[in-house]
Protein backbone atom coordinates (compact mmCIF):
# COMPACT_ATOMS: atom_id res chain seq x y z
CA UNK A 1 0.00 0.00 0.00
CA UNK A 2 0.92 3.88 -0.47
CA UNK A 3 3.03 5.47 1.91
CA UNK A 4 1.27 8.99 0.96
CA UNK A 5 -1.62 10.35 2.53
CA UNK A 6 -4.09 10.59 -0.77
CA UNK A 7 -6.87 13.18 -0.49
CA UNK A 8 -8.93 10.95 -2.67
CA UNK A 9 -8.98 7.35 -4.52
CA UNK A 10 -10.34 6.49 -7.80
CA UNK A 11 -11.19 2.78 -8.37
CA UNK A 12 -11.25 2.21 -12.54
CA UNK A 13 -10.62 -1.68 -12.16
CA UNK A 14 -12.54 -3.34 -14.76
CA UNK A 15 -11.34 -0.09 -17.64
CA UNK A 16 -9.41 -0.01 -20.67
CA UNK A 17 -7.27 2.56 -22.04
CA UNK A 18 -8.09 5.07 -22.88
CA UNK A 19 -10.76 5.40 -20.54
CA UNK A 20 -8.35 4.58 -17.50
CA UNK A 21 -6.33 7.89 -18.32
CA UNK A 22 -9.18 10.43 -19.12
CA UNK A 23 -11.28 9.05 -15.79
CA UNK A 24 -7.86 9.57 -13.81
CA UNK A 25 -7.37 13.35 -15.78
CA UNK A 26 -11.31 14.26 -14.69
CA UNK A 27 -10.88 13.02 -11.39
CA UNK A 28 -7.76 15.58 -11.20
CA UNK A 29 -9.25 18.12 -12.34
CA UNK A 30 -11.46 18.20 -9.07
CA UNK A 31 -8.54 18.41 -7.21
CA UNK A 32 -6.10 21.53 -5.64
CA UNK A 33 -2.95 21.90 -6.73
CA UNK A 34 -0.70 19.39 -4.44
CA UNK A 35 -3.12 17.04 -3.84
CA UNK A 36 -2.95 13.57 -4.31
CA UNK A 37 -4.91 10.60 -6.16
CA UNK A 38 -4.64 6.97 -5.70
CA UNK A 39 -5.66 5.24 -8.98
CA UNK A 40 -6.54 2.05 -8.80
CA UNK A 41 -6.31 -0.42 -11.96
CA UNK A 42 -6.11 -3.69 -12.97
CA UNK A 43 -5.50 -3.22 -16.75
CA UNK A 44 -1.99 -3.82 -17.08
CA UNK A 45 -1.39 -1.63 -20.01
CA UNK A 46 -2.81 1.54 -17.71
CA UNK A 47 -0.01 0.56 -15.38
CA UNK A 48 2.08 2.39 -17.98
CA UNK A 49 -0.39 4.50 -20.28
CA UNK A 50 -1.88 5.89 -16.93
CA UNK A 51 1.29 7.76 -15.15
CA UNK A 52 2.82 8.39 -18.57
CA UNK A 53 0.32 10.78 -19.56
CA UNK A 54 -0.25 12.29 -16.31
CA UNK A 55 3.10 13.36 -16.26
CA UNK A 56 2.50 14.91 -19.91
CA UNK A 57 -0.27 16.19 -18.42
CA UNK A 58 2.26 18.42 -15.79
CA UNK A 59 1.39 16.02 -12.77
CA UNK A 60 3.69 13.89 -10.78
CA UNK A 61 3.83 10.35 -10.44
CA UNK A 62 4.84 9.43 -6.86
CA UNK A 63 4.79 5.75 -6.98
CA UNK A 64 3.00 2.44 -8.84
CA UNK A 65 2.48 -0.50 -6.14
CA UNK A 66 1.15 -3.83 -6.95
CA UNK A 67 -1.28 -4.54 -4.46
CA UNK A 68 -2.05 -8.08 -5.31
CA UNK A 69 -1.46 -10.86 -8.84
CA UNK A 70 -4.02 -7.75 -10.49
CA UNK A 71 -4.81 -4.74 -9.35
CA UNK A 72 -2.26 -2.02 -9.13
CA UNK A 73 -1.95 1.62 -7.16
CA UNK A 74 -1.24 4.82 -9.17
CA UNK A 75 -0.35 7.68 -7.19
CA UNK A 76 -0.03 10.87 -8.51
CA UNK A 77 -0.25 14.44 -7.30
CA UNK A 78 -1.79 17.49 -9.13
CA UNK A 79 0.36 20.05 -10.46
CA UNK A 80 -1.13 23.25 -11.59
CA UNK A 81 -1.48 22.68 -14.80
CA UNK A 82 -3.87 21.84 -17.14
């Protein structure tokens, strides 16, 4: 499990690309500046796809867990911009 405090947690198991990035990009958008997200997935390809474009997207990957054989943790803060 994390070892950041996450102001809030999005569970997408059961989504495909691309739908595992833009759910993660809304759910930041809710967000402050400096907060962070726990995304949780169990599509492997989001495991890369996911962080890669939310750092394209300004924001900063902290870490990528596995939790158990499928579902992974995506934690990522908000950055400013948009």
């Amino acid at each position: 499990m994390s070892e950041y405090k996450e102001n809030s947690e999005l569970n997408i198991k059961g989504e495909i690309c691309p739908f595992t990035f833009v759910k993660s990009k809304l759910a930041l958008e809710k967000m402050k500046k400096g907060e962070i997200l726990r995304v949780i997935v169990d599509y492997e390809p989001a495991i890369r796809n996911v962080p890669r474009s939310m750092e394209e997207q300004g924001h900063k990957v902290l870490s990528i867990n596995k939790i158990n054989n499928t579902d992974y943790e995506i934690i990522v803060e908000k950055d400013g911009k948009k």
